[in-house]
Protein backbone atom coordinates (compact mmCIF):
# COMPACT_ATOMS: atom_id res chain seq x y z
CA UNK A 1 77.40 -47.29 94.10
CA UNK A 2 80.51 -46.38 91.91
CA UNK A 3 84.08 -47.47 93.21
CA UNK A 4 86.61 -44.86 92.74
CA UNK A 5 90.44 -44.18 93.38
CA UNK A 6 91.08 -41.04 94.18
CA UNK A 7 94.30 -39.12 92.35
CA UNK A 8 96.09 -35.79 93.70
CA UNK A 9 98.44 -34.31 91.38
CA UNK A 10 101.55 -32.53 91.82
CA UNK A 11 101.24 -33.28 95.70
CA UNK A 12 98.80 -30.26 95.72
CA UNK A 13 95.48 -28.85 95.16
CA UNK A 14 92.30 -30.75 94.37
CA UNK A 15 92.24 -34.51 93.94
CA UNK A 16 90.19 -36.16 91.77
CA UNK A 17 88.18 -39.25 91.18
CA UNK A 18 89.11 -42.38 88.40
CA UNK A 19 87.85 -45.39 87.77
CA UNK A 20 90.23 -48.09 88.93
CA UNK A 21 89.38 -50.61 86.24
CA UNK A 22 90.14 -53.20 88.25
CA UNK A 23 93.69 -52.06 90.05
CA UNK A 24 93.96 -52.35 94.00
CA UNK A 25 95.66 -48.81 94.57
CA UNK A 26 97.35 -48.22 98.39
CA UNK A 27 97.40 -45.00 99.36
CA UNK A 28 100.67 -43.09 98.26
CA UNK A 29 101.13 -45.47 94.94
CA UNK A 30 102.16 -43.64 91.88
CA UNK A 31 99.83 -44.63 88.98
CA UNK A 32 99.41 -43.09 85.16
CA UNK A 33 95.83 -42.13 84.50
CA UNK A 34 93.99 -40.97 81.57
CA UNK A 35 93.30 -36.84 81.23
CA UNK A 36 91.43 -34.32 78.97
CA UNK A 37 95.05 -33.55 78.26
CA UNK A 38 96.98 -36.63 77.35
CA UNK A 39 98.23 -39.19 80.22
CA UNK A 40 99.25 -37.30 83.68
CA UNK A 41 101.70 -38.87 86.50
CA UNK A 42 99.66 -38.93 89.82
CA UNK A 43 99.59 -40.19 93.09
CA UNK A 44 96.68 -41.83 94.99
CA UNK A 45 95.61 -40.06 97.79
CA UNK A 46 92.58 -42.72 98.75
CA UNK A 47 92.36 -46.13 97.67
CA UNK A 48 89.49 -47.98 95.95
CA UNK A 49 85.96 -46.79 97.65
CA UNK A 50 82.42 -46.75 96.85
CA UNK A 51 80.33 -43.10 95.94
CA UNK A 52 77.02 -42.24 95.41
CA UNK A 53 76.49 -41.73 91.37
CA UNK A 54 75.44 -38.47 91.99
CA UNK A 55 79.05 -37.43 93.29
CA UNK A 56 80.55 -38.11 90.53
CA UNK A 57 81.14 -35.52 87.45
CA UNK A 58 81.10 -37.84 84.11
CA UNK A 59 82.94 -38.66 81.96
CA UNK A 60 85.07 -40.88 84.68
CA UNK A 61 88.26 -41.50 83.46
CA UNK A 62 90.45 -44.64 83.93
CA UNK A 63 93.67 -45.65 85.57
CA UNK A 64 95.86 -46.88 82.70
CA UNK A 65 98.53 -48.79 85.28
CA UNK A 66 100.23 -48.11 88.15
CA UNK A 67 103.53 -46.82 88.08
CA UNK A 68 106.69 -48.26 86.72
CA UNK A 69 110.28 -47.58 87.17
CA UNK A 70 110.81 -46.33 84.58
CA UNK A 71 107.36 -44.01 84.60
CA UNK A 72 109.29 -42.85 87.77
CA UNK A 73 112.34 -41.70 85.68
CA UNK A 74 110.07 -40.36 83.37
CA UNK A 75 108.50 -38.36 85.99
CA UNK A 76 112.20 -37.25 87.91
CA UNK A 77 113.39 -36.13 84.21
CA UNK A 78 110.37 -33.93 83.75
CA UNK A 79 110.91 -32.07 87.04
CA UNK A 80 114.39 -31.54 85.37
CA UNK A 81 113.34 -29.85 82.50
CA UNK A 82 110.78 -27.69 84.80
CA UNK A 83 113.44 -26.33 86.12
CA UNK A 84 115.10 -25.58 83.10
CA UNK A 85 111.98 -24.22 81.44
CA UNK A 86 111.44 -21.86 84.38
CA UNK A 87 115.13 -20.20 84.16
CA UNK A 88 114.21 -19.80 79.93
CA UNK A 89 111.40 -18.46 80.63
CA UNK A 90 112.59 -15.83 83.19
CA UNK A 91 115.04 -14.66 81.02
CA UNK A 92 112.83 -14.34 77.96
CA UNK A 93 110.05 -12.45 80.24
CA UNK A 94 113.42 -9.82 80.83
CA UNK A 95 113.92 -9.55 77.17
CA UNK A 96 110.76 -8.73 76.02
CA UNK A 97 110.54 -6.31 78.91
CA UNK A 98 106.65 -7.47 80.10
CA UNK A 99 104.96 -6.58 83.28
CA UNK A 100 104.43 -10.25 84.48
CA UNK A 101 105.64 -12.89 86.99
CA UNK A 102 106.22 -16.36 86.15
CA UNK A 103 105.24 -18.54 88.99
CA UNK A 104 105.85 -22.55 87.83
CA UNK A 105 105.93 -24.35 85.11
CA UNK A 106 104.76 -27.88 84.54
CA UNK A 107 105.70 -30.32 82.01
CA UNK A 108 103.11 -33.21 81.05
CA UNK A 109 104.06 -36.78 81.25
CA UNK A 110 104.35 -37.52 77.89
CA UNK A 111 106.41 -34.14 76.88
CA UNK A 112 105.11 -32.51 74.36
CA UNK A 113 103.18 -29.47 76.04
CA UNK A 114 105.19 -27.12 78.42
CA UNK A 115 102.82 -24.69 80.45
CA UNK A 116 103.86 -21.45 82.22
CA UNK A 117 102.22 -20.23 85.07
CA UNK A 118 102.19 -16.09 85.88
CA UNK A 119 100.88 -13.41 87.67
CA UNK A 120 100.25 -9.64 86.42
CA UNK A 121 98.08 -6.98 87.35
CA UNK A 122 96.71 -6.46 83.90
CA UNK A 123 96.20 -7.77 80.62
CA UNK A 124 99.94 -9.44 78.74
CA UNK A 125 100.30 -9.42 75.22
CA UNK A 126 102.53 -12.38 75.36
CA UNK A 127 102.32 -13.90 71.60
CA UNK A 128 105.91 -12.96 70.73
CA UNK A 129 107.20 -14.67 74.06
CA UNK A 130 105.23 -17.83 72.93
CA UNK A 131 107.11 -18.22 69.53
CA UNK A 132 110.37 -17.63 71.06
CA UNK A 133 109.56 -20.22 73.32
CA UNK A 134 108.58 -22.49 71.30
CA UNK A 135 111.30 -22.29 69.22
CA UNK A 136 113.21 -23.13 72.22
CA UNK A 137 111.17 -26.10 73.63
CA UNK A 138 109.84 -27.25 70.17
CA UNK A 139 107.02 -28.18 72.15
CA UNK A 140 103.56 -26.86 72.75
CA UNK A 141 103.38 -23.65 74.78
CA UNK A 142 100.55 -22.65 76.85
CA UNK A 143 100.94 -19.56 79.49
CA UNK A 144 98.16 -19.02 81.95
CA UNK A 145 97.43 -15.95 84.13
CA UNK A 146 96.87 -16.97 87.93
CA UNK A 147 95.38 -15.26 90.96
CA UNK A 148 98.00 -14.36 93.89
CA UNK A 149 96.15 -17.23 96.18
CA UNK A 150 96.52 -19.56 93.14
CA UNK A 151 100.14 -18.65 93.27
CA UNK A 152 100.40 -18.92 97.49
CA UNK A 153 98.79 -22.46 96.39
CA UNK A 154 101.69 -23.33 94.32
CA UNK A 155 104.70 -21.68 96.07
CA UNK A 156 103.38 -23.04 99.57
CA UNK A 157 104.90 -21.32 102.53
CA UNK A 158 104.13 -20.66 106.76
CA UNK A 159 101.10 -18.81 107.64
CA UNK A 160 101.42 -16.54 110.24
CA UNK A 161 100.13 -19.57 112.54
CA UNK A 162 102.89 -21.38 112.31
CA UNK A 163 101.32 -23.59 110.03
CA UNK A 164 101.52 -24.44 106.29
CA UNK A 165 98.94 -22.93 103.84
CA UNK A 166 95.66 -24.35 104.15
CA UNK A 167 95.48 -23.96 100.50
CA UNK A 168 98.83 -26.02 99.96
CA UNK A 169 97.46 -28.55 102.06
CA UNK A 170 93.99 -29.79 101.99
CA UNK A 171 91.71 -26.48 100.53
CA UNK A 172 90.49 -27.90 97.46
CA UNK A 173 88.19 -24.38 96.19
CA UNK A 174 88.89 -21.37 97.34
CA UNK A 175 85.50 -19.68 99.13
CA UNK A 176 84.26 -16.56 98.95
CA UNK A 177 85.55 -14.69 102.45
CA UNK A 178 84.37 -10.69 103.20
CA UNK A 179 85.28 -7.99 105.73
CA UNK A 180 81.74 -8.90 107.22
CA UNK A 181 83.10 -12.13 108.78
CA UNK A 182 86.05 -10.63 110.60
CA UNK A 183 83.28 -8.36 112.14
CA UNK A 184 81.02 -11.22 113.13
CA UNK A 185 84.03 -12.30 114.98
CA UNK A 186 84.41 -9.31 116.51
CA UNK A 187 88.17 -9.59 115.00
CA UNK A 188 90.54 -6.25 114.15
CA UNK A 189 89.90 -4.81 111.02
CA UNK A 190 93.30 -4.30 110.59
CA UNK A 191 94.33 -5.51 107.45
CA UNK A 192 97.56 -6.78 108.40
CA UNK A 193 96.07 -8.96 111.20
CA UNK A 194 93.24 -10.74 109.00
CA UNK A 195 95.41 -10.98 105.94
CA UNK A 196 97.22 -14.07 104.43
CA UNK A 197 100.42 -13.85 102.88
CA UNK A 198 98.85 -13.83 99.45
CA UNK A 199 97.87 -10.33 100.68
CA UNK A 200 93.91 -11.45 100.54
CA UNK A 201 91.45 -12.03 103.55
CA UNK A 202 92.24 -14.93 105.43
CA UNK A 203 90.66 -18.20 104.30
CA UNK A 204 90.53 -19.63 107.94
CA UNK A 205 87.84 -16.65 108.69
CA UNK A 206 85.54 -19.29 106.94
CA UNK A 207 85.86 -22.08 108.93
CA UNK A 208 83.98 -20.85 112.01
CA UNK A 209 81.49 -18.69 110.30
CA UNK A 210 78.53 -20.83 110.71
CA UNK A 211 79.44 -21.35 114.36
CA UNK A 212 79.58 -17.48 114.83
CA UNK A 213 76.04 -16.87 112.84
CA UNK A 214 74.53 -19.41 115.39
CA UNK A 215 75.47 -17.56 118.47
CA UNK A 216 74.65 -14.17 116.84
CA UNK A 217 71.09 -15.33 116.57
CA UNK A 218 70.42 -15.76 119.93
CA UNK A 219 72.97 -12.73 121.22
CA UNK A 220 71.61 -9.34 121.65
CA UNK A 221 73.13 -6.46 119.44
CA UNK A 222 75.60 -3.93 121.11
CA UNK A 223 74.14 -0.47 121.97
CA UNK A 224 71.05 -2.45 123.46
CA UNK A 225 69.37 -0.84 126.21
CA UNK A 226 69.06 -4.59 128.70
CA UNK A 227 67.94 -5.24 131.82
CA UNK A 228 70.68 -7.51 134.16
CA UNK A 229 70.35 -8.39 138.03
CA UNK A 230 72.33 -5.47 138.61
CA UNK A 231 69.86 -3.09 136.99
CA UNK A 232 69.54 -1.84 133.36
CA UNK A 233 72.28 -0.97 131.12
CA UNK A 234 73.62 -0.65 127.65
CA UNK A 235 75.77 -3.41 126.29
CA UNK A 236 79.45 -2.43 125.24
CA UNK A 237 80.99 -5.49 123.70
CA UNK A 238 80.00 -9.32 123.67
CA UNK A 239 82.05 -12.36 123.82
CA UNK A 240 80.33 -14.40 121.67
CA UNK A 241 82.33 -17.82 122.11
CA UNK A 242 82.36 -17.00 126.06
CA UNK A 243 78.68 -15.74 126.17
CA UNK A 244 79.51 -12.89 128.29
CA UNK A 245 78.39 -9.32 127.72
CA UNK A 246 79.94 -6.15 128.99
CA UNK A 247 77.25 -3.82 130.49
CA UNK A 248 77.46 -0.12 131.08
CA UNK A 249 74.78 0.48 133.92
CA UNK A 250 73.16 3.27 134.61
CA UNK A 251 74.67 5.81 136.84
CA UNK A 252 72.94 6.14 140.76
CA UNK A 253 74.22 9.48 142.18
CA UNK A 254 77.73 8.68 140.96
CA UNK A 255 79.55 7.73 137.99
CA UNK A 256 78.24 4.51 135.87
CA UNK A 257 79.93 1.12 136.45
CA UNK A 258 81.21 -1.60 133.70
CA UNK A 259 80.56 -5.36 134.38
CA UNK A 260 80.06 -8.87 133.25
CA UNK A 261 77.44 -10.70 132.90
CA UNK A 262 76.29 -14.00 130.91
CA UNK A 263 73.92 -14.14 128.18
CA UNK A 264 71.07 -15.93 129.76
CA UNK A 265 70.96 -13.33 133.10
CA UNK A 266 70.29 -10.44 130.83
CA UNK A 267 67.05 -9.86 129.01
CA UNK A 268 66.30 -7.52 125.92
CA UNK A 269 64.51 -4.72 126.57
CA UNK A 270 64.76 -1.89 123.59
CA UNK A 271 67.20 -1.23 121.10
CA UNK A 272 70.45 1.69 121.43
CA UNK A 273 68.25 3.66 118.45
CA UNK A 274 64.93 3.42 120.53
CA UNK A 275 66.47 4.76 123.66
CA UNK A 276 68.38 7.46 122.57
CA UNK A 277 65.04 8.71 121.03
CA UNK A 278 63.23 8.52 124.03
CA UNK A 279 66.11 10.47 126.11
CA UNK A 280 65.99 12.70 123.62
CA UNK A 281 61.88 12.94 123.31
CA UNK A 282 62.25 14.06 127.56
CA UNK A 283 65.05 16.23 127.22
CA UNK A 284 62.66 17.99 124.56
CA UNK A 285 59.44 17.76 127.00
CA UNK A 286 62.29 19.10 129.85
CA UNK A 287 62.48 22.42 127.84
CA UNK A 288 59.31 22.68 126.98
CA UNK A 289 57.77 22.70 130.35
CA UNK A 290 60.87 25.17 131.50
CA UNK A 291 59.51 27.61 129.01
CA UNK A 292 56.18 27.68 129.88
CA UNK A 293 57.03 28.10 133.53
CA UNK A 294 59.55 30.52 132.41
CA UNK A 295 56.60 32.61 130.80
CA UNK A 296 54.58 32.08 133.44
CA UNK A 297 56.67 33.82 135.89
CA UNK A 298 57.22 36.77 133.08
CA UNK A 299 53.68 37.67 133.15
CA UNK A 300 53.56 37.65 136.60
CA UNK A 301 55.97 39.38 136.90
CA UNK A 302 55.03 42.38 134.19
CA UNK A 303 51.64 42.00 136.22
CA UNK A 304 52.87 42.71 139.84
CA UNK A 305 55.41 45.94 137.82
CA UNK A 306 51.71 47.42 136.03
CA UNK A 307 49.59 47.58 139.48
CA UNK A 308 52.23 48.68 141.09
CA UNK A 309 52.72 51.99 138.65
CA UNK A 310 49.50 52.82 138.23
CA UNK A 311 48.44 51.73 142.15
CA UNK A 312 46.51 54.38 144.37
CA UNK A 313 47.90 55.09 147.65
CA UNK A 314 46.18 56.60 150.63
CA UNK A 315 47.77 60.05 149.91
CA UNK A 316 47.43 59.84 146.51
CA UNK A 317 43.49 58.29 146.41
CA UNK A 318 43.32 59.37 143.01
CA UNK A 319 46.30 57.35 141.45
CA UNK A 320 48.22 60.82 139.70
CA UNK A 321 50.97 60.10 141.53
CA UNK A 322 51.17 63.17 143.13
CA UNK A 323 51.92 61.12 146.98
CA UNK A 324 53.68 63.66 149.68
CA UNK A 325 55.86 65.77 148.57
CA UNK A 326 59.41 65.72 149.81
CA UNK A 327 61.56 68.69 150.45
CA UNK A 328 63.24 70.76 147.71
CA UNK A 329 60.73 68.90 145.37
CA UNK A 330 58.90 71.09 142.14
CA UNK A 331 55.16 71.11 142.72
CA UNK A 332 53.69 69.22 139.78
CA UNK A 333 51.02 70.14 137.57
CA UNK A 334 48.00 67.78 139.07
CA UNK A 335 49.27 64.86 135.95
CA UNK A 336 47.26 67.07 133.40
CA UNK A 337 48.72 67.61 129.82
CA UNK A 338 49.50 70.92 128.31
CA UNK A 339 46.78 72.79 126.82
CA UNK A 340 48.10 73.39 123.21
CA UNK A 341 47.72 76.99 122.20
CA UNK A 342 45.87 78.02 119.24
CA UNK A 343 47.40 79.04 115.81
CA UNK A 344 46.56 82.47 114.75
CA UNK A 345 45.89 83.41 111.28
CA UNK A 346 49.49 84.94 111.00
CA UNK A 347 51.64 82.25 112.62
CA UNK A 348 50.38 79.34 110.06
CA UNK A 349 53.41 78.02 108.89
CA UNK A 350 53.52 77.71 104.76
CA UNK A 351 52.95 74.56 102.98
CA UNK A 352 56.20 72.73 101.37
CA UNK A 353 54.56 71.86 98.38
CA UNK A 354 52.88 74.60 95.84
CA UNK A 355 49.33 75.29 95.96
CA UNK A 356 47.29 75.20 92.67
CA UNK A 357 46.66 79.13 91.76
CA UNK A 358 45.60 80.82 88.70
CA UNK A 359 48.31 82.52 86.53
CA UNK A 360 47.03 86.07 87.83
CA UNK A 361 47.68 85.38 91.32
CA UNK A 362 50.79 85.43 93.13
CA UNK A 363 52.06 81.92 93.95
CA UNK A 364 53.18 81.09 97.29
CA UNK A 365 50.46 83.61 99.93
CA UNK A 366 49.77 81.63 102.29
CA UNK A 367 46.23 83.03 103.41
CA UNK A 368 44.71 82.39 100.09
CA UNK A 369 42.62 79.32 99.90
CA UNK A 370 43.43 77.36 96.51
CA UNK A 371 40.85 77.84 93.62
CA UNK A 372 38.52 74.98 93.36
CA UNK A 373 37.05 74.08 89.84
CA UNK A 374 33.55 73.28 89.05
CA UNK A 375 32.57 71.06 86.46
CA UNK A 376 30.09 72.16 83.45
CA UNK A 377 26.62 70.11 82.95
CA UNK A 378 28.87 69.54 79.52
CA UNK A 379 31.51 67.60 81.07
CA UNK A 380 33.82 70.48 80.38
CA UNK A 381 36.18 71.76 83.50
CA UNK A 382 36.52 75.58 83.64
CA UNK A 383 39.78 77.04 82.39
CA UNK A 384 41.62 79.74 84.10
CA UNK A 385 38.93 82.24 84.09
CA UNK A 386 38.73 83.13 81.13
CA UNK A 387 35.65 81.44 80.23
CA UNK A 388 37.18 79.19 77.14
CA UNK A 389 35.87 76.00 76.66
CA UNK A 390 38.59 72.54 77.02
């Protein structure tokens, strides 16, 4: 085991473990410790305590002494200049006209290094700020871009709980935190309600996350198609912290109802996707069947139309149609057809197109047969008529 102090600084943000080298330090004591970046002024927010080796990130640094009086006015004239620095460096942002917003500005114990914290949307090509500052300061400069929780972080401020910033307070990291929590928590997804003031997602939506994905596992999905002691239904909305579900059963010559019932009185039967594809598969099977029996009744009913045209009747045994004639009616002619009459030789009408006629006879008579041709054994064809060979 390792003994440790634990130092916050700035009265914010992460703390971080030192070795004590032998100092008692009471929570709340001011003490000077040793940093990557020169000697810091911190306060303790945990006394001396043992860790496991393993929780602790080498190198581990020391605590050089505890505070002094006149560390302390050390410390008080530092938060002077801060906000000294901070007016500069507002007014030199204006004069060089850049897109950025300076945040804080922190001053290191010993004086020599001044950094600037900022926020912009994009990139800053700052370098001509830096000389003019530090031809001010006639210190070391440093500017750093922040995020806008980093900044909520350092500003602090009320949350719309009513509460300070959990980030201001005791959030060490920021986590990770996605739309898909809110909707695990079947929270609004407006943006308004389930944003911070930084203008990002909540980082409370975290906290209860795990809880939530533990009662999701055993909680049916909405849209299920569930049986309840009420009959079966399809679930509407679920209270997951309550473990109640709201039902819509199905309706029994009237309109459905709505109720509530708990989690453990209703039992998974199919899911919304599964039963709206077998309502569908029997509205399908519905139509179906109606046009068969549709067709069914057409063919019956073409049937019952053909016997009764062509149906004999006892005065009409033979089926013509010819039943008793009413009065005023024309006698028929017994159903039979029209004989056609024959063509005679002068009433043929002509031919639209041209027969194929010799040059010595006239074109166009009618009552002369076209002119076939006979083929030679030579595998000539006969010319006019005048006997020439092709």
């Amino acid at each position: 085991m390792t003994e440790v102090v634990s130092i916050r600084f700035k009265s914010r943000g992460k703390s971080y473990y030192f070795d004590p080298k032998g100092h008692q330090v009471r929570l709340g004591q001011h003490v000077i410790v040793e940093t990557s970046k020169g000697l810091e002024f911190g306060e303790c927010a945990r006394g001396n305590f043992f860790v496991a080796p393993d929780q602790v990130i080498p190198p581990l640094r020391p605590v050089i002494r505890l505070a002094t009086e006149e560390d302390m006015q050390i410390a008080e004239a530092n938060k002077e200049k801060e906000q000294q620095a901070f007016r500069t460096g507002v007014e030199k942002i204006r004069e060089h006209a850049l897109d950025m917003k300076l945040v804080d500005v922190e001053y290191n114990f010993e004086g020599n290094k001044v950094l600037f914290f900022f926020t912009s949307d994009g990139r800053v090509d700052f370098r001509e700020l830096v000389r003019d500052l530090a031809g001010v300061f006639r210190a070391r400069i440093e500017l750093r871009q922040i995020g806008v929780r980093d900044e909520a972080k350092m500003l602090g401020g009320l949350g719309i709980c009513g509460k300070p910033f959990c980030c201001s307070q005791f959030l060490d990291d920021f986590q990770p935190v996605s739309i898909k929590m809110a909707k695990t928590q079947n929270l609004s997804l407006n943006p308004t309600k389930i944003s911070g003031t930084c203008g990002r997602l909540m980082c409370c939506l975290k906290y209860e996350q795990d809880a939530y994905e533990e009662l999701v596992k055993n909680a049916p999905k909405v849209d299920s198609y569930v049986e309840t002691p009420d009959g079966n239904g399809t679930i509407t909305e679920i209270n997951l912290l309550r473990q109640k579900a709201k039902v819509r059963l199905e309706a029994r010559g009237g309109d459905p109802t709505v109720s509530y019932f708990p989690l453990e009185d209703i039992q998974f039967i199919k899911t919304g996707k599964q039963r709206r594809a077998e309502l569908a598969a029997g509205v399908k099977e519905q139509e179906a069947e109606g046009q068969q029996t549709g067709g069914a009744h057409r063919n019956l009913r073409s049937s019952i139309d053909g016997k009764g045209a062509g149906s004999s009747t006892p005065e009409d045994p033979r089926g013509t149609g010819d039943g008793p004639k009413r009065e005023g009616q024309k006698p028929r002619d017994g159903g039979r057809r029209p004989e056609k009459k024959a063509l005679e030789p002068g009433n043929i009408p002509s031919q639209s197109a041209p027969s194929e006629t010799s040059g010595d006879e006239p074109a166009g008579d009618p009552n002369k047969k076209p002119r076939r041709r006979r083929r030679r054994p030579g595998g000539g064809s006969s010319g006019s008529g005048d006997g020439s060979k092709a």
